[in-house]
N, C-alpha and C. Protein backbone atom coordinates (compact mmCIF):
# COMPACT_ATOMS: atom_id res chain seq x y z
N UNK A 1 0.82 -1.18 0.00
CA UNK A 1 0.00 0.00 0.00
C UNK A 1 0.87 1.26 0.00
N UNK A 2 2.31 1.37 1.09
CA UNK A 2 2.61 2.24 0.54
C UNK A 2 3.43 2.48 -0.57
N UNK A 3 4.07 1.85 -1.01
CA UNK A 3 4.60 1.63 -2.37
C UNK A 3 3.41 2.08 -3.33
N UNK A 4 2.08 1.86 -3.59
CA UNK A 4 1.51 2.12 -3.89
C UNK A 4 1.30 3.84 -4.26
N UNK A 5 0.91 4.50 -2.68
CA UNK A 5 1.34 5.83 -2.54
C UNK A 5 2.49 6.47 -3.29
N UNK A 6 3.57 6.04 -2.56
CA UNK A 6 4.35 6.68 -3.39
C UNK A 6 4.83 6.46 -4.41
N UNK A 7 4.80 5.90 -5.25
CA UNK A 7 4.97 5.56 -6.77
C UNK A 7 3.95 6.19 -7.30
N UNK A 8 2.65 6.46 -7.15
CA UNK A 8 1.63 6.88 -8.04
C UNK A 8 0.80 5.67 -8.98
N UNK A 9 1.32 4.42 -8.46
CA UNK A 9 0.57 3.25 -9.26
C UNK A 9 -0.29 2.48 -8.18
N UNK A 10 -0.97 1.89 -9.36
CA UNK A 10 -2.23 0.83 -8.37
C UNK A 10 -2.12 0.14 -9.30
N UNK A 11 -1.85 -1.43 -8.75
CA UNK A 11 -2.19 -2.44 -9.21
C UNK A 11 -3.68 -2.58 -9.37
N UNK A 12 -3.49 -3.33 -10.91
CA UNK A 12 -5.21 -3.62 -11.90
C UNK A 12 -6.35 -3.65 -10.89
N UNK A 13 -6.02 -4.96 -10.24
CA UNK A 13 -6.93 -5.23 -9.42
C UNK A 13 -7.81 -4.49 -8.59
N UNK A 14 -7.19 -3.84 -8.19
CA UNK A 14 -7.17 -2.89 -7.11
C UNK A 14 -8.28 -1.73 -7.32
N UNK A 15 -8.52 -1.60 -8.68
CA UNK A 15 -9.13 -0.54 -9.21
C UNK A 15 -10.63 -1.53 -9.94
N UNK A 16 -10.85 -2.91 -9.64
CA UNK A 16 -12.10 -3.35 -9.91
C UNK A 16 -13.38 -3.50 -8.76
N UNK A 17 -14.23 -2.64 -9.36
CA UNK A 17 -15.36 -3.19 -8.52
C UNK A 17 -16.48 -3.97 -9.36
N UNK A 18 -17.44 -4.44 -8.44
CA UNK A 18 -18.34 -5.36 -9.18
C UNK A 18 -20.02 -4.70 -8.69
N UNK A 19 -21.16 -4.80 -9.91
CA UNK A 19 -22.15 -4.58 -9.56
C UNK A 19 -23.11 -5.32 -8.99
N UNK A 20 -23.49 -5.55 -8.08
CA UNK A 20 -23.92 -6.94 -7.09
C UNK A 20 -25.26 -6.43 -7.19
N UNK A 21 -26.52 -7.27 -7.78
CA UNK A 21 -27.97 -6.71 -7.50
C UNK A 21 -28.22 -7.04 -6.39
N UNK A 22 -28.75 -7.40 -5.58
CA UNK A 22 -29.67 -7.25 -4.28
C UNK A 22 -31.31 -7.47 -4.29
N UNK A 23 -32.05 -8.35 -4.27
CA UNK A 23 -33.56 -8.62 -4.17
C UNK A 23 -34.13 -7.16 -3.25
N UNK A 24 -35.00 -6.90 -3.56
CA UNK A 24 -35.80 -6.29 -2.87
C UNK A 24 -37.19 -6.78 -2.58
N UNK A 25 -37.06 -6.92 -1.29
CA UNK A 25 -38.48 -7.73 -0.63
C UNK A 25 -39.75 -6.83 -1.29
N UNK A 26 -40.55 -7.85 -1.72
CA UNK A 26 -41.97 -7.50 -2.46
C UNK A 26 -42.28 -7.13 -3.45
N UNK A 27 -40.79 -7.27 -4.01
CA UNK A 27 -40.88 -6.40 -5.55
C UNK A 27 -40.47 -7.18 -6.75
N UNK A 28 -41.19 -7.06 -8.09
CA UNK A 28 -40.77 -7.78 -9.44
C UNK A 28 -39.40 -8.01 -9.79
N UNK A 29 -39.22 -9.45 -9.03
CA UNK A 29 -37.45 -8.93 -9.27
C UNK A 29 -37.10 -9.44 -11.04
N UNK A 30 -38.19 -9.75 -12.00
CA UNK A 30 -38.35 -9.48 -13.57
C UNK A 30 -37.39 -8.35 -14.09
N UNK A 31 -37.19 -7.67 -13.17
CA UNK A 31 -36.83 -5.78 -13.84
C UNK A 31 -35.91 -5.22 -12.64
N UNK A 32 -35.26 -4.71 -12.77
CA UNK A 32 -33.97 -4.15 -12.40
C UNK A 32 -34.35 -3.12 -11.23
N UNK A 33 -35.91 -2.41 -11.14
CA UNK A 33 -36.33 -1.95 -10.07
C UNK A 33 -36.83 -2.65 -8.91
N UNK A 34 -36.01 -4.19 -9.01
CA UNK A 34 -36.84 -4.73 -8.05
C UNK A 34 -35.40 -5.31 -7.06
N UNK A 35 -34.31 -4.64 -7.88
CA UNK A 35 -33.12 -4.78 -7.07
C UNK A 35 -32.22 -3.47 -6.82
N UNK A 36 -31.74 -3.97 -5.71
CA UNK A 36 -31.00 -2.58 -4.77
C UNK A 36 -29.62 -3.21 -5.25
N UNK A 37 -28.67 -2.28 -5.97
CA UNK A 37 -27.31 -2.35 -6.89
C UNK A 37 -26.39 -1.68 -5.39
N UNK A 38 -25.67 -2.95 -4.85
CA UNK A 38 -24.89 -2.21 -4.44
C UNK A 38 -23.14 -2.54 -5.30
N UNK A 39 -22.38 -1.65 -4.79
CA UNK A 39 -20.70 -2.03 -5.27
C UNK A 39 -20.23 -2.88 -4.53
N UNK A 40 -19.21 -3.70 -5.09
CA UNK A 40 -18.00 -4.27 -4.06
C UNK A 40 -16.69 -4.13 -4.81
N UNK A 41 -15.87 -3.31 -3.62
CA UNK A 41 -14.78 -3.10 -4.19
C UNK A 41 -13.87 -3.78 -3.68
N UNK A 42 -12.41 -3.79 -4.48
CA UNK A 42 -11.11 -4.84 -3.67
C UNK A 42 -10.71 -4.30 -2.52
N UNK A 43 -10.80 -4.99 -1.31
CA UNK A 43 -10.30 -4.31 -0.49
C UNK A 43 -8.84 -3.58 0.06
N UNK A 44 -7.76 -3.70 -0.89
CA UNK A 44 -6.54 -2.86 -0.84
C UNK A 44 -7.09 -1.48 -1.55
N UNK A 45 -7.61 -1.53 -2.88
CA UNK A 45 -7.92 -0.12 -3.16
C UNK A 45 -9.14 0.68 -2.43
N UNK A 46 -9.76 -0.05 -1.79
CA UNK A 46 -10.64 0.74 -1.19
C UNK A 46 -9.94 1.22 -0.11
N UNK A 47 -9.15 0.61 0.78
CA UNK A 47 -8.13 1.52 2.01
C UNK A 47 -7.21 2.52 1.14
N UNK A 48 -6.48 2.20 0.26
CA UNK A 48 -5.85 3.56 -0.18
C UNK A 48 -6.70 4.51 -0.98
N UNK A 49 -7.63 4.22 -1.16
CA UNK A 49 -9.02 5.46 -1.57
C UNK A 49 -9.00 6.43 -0.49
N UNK A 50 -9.19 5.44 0.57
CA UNK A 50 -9.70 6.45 1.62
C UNK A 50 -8.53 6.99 2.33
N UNK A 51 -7.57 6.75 2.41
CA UNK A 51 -6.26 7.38 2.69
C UNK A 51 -5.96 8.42 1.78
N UNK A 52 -5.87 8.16 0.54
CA UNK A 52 -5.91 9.51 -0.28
C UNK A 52 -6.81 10.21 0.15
N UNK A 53 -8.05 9.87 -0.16
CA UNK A 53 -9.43 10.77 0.00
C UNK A 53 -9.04 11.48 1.01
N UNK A 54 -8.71 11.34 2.55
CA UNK A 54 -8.46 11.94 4.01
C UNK A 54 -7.61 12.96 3.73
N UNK A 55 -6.46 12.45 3.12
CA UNK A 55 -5.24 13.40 3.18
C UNK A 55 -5.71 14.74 2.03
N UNK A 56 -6.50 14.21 0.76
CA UNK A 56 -6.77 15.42 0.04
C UNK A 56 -7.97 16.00 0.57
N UNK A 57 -9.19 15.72 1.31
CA UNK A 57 -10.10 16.46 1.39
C UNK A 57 -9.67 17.40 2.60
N UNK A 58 -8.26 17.07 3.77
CA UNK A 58 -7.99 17.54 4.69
C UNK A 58 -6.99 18.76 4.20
N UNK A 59 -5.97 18.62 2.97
CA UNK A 59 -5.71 19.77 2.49
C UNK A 59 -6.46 20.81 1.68
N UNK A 60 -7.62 20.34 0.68
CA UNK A 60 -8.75 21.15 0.21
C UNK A 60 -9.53 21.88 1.07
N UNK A 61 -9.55 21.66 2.43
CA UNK A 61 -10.91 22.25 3.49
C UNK A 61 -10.17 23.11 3.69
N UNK A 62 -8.69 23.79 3.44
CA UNK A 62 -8.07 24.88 3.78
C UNK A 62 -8.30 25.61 3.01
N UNK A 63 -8.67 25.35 1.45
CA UNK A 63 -7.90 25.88 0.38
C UNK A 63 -9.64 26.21 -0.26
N UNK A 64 -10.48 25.76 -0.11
CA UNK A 64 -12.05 25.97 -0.34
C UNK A 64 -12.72 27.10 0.21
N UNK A 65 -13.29 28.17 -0.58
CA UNK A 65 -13.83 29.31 0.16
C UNK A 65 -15.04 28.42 1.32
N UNK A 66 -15.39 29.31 1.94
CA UNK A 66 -15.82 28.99 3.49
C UNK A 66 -17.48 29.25 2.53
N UNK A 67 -17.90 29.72 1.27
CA UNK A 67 -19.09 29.68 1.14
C UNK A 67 -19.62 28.45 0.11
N UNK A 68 -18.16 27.45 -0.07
CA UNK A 68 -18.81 26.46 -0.71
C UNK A 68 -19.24 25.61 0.01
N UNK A 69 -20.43 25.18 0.29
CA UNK A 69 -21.54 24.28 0.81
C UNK A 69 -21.34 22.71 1.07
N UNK A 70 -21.67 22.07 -0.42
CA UNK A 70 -21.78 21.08 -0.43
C UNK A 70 -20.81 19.54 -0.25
N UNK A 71 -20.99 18.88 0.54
CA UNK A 71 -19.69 17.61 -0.15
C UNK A 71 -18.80 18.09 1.39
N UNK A 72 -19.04 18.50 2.42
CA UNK A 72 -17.72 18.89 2.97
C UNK A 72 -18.60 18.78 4.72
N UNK A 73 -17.58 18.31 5.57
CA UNK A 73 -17.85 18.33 6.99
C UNK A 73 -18.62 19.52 7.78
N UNK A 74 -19.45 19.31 8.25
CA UNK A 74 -20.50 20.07 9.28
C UNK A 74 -21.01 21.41 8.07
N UNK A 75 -21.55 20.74 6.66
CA UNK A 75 -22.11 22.12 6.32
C UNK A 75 -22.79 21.51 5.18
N UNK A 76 -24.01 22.08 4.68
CA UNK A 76 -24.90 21.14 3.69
C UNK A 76 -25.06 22.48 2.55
N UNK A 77 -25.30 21.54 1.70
CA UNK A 77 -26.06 23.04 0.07
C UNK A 77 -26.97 23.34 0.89
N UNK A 78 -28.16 23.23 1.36
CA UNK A 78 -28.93 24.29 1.81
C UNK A 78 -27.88 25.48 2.19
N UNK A 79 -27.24 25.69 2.90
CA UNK A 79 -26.36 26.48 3.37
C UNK A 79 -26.47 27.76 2.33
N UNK A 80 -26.26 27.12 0.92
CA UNK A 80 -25.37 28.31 0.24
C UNK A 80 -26.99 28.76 -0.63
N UNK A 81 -28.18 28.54 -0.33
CA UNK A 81 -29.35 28.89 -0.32
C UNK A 81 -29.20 30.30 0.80
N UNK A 82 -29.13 30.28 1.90
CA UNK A 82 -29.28 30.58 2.73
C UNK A 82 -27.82 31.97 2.72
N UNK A 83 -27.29 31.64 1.96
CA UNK A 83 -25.84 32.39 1.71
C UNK A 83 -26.19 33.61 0.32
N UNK A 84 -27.14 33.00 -0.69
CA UNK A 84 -27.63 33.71 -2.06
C UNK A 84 -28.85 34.44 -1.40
N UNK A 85 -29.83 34.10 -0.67
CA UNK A 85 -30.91 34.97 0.05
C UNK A 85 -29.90 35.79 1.02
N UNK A 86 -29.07 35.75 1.48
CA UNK A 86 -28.51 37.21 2.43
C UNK A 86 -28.24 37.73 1.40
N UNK A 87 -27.50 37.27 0.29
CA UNK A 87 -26.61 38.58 -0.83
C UNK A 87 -27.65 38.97 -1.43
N UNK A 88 -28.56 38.55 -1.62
CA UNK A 88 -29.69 39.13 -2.75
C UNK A 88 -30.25 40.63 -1.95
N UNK A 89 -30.68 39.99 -0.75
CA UNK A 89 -31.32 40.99 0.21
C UNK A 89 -30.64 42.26 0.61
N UNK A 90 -29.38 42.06 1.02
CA UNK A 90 -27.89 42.89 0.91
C UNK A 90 -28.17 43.52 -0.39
N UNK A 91 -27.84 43.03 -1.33
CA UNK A 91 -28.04 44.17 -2.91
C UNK A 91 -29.61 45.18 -2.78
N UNK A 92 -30.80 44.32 -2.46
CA UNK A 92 -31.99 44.86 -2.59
C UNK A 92 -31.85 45.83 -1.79
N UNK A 93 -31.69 45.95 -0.44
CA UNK A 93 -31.50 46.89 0.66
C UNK A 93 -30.36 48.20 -0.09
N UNK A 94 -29.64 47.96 -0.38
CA UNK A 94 -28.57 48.91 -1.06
C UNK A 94 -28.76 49.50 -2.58
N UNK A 95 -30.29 48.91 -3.18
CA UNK A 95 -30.41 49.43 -4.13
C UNK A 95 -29.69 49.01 -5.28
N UNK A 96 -29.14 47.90 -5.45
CA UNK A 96 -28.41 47.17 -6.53
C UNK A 96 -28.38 46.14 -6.47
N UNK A 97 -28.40 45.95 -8.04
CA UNK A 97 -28.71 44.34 -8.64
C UNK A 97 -27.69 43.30 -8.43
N UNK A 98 -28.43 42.25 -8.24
CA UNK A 98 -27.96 40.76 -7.95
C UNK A 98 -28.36 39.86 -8.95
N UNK A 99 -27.47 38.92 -9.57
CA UNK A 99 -27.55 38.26 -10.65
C UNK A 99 -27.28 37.00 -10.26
N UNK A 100 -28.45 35.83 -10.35
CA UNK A 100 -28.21 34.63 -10.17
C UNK A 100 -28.22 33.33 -10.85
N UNK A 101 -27.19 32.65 -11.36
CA UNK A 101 -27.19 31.97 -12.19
C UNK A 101 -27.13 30.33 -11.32
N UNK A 102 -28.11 29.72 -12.56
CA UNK A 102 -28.13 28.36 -11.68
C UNK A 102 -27.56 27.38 -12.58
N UNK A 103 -26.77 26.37 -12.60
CA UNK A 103 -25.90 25.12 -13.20
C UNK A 103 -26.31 24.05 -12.64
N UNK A 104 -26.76 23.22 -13.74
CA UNK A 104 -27.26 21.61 -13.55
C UNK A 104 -25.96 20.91 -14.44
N UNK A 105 -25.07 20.44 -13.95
CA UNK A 105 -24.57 19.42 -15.09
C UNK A 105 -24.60 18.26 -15.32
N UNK A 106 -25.69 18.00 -15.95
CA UNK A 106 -25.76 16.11 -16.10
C UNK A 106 -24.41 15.12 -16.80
N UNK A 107 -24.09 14.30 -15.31
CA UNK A 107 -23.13 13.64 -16.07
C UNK A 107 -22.18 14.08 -15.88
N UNK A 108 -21.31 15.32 -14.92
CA UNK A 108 -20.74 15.91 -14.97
C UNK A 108 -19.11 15.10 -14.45
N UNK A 109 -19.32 14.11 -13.69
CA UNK A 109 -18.25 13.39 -12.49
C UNK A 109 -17.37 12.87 -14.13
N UNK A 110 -18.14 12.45 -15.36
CA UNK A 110 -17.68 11.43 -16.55
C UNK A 110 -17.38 12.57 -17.14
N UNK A 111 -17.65 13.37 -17.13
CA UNK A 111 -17.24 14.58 -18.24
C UNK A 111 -15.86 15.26 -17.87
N UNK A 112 -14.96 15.25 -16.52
CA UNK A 112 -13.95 16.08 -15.93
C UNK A 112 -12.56 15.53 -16.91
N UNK A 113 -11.73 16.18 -17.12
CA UNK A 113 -10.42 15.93 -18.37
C UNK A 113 -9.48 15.47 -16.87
N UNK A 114 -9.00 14.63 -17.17
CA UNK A 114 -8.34 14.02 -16.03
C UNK A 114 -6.66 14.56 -15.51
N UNK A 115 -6.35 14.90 -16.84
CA UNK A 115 -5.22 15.61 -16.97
C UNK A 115 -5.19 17.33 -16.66
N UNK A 116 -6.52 17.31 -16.83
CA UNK A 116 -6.56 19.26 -16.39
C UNK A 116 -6.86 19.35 -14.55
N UNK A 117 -7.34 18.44 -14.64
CA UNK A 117 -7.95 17.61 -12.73
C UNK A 117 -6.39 17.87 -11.88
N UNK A 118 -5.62 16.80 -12.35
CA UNK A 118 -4.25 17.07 -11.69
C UNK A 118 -3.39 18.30 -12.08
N UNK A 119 -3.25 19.06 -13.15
CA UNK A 119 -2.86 20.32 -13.40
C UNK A 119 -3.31 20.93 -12.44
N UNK A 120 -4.97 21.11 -12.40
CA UNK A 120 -5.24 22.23 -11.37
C UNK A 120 -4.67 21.89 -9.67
N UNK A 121 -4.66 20.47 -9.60
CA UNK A 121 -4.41 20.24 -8.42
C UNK A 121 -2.82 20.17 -7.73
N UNK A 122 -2.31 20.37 -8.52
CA UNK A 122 -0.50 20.76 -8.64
C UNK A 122 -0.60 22.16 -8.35
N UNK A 123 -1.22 22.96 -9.46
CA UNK A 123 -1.32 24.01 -9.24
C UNK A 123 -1.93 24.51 -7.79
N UNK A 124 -2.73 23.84 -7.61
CA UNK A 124 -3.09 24.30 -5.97
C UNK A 124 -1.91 23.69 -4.54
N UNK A 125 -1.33 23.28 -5.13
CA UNK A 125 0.53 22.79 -4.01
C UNK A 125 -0.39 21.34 -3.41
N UNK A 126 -1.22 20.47 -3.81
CA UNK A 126 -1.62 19.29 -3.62
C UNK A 126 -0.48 18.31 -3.60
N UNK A 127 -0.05 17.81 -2.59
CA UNK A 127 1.12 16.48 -2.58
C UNK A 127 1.13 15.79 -3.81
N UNK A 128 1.99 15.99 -4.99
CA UNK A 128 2.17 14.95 -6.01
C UNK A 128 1.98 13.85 -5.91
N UNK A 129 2.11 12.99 -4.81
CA UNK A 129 1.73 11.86 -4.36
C UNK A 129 0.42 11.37 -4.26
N UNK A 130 0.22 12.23 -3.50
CA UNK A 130 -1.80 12.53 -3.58
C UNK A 130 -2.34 11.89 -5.59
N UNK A 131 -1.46 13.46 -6.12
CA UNK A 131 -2.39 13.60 -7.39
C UNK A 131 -2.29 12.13 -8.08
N UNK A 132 -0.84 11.87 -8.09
CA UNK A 132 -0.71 10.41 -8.71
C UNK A 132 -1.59 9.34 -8.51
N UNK A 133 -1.49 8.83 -6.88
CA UNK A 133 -2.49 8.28 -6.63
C UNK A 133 -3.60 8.24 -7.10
N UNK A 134 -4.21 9.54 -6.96
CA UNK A 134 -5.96 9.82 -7.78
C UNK A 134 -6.28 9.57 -8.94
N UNK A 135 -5.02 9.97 -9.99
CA UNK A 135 -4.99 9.93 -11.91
C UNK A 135 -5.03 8.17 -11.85
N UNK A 136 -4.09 7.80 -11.29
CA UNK A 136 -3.73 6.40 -11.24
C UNK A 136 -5.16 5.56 -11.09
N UNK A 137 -5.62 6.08 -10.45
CA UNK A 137 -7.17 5.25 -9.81
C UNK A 137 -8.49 5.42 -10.79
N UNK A 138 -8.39 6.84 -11.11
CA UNK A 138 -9.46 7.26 -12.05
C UNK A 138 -8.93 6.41 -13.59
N UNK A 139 -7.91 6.19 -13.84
CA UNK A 139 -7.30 5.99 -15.41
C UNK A 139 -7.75 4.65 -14.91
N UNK A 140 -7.94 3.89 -14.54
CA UNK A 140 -7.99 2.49 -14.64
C UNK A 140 -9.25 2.02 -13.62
N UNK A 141 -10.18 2.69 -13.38
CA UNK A 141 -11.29 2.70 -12.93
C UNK A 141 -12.03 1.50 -13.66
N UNK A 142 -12.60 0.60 -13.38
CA UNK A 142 -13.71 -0.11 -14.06
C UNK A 142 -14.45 -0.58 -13.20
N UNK A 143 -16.05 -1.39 -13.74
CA UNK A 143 -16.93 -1.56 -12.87
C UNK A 143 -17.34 -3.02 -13.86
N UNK A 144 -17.59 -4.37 -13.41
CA UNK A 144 -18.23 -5.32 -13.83
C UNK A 144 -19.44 -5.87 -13.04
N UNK A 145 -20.32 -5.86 -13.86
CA UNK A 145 -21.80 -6.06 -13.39
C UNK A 145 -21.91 -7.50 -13.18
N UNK A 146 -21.84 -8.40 -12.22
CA UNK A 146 -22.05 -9.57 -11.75
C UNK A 146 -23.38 -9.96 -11.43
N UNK A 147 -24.24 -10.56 -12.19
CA UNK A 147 -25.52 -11.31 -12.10
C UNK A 147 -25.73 -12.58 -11.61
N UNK A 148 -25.37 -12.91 -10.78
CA UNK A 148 -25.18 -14.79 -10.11
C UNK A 148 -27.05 -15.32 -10.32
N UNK A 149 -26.54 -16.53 -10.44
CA UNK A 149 -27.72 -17.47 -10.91
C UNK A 149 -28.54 -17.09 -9.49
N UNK A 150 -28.27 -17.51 -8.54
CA UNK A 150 -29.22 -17.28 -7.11
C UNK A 150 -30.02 -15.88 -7.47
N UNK A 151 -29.16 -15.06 -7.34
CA UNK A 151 -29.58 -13.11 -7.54
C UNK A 151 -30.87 -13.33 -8.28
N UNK A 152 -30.58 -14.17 -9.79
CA UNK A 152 -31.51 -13.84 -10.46
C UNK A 152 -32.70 -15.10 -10.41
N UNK A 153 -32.61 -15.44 -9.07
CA UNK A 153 -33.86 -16.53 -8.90
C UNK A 153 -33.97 -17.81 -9.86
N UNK A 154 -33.25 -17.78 -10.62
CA UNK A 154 -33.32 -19.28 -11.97
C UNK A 154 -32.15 -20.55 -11.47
């Protein structure tokens, strides 16, 4: 594992998970809504996930303005609801306009350039080690959907 770290590689394995259906009591298990999909991942890459994950979300919580909301310890998106109604009200009270733009990106986690991901994150003084790790994990990411005869009742 740490060889892992510091080299910036993950063995294949390491980076497979599997899609395991799950019955759901009372329901048509005919159709795919009648099962609860959970993951299973290898358990070496799932401990150095979360070892990366710790060490980068513990240097990002420095480096993150204090009004981004979501995804982060003791603070929820409602928050930044609650952050756009003070500024709006603030402008209204003062007689000037407030402009609010809203972003949905569907699909967005598959859409990120993986190579601009670690640029920016170099650029932000992120432990090279860190970034490697992460490129390393995302580049060789896969998921195999496992259907076992039991699962599917036949």
């Amino acid at each position: 594992m740490n060889s892992s770290i510091a080299t910036g590689t993950i063995p294949a394995h390491w980076t497979d998970s599997f899609l395991v259906p799950i019955p759901k009591p009372g329901k048509d298990h005919h159709t795919l809504q009648g099962y609860r999909i959970i993951t299973v991942q290898n358990i070496g890459g799932k401990l150095v996930e979360g070892l990366v994950s710790r060490q980068l979300s513990s240097y990002l919580e420095q480096h993150l303005p204090a009004t981004l909301g979501a995804y982060r310890p003791g603070r929820a998106t409602w928050l930044n609801v609650g952050q756009v109604v003070h500024t709006a009200f603030e402008a209204f009270e003062a007689r000037e306009h407030t402009l609010i733009v809203g972003l949905d990106l569907q699909d967005a986690y598959n859409l990120v350039s993986v190579p601009k991901l670690a640029r920016l994150l170099m650029d932000l003084g992120v432990n090279p080690y860190l970034v490697s790790e992460g490129v390393a994990k995302l580049r060789h990411l896969k998921t195999v959907q496992r259907f076992t005869y039991d699962l599917m009742g036949q």
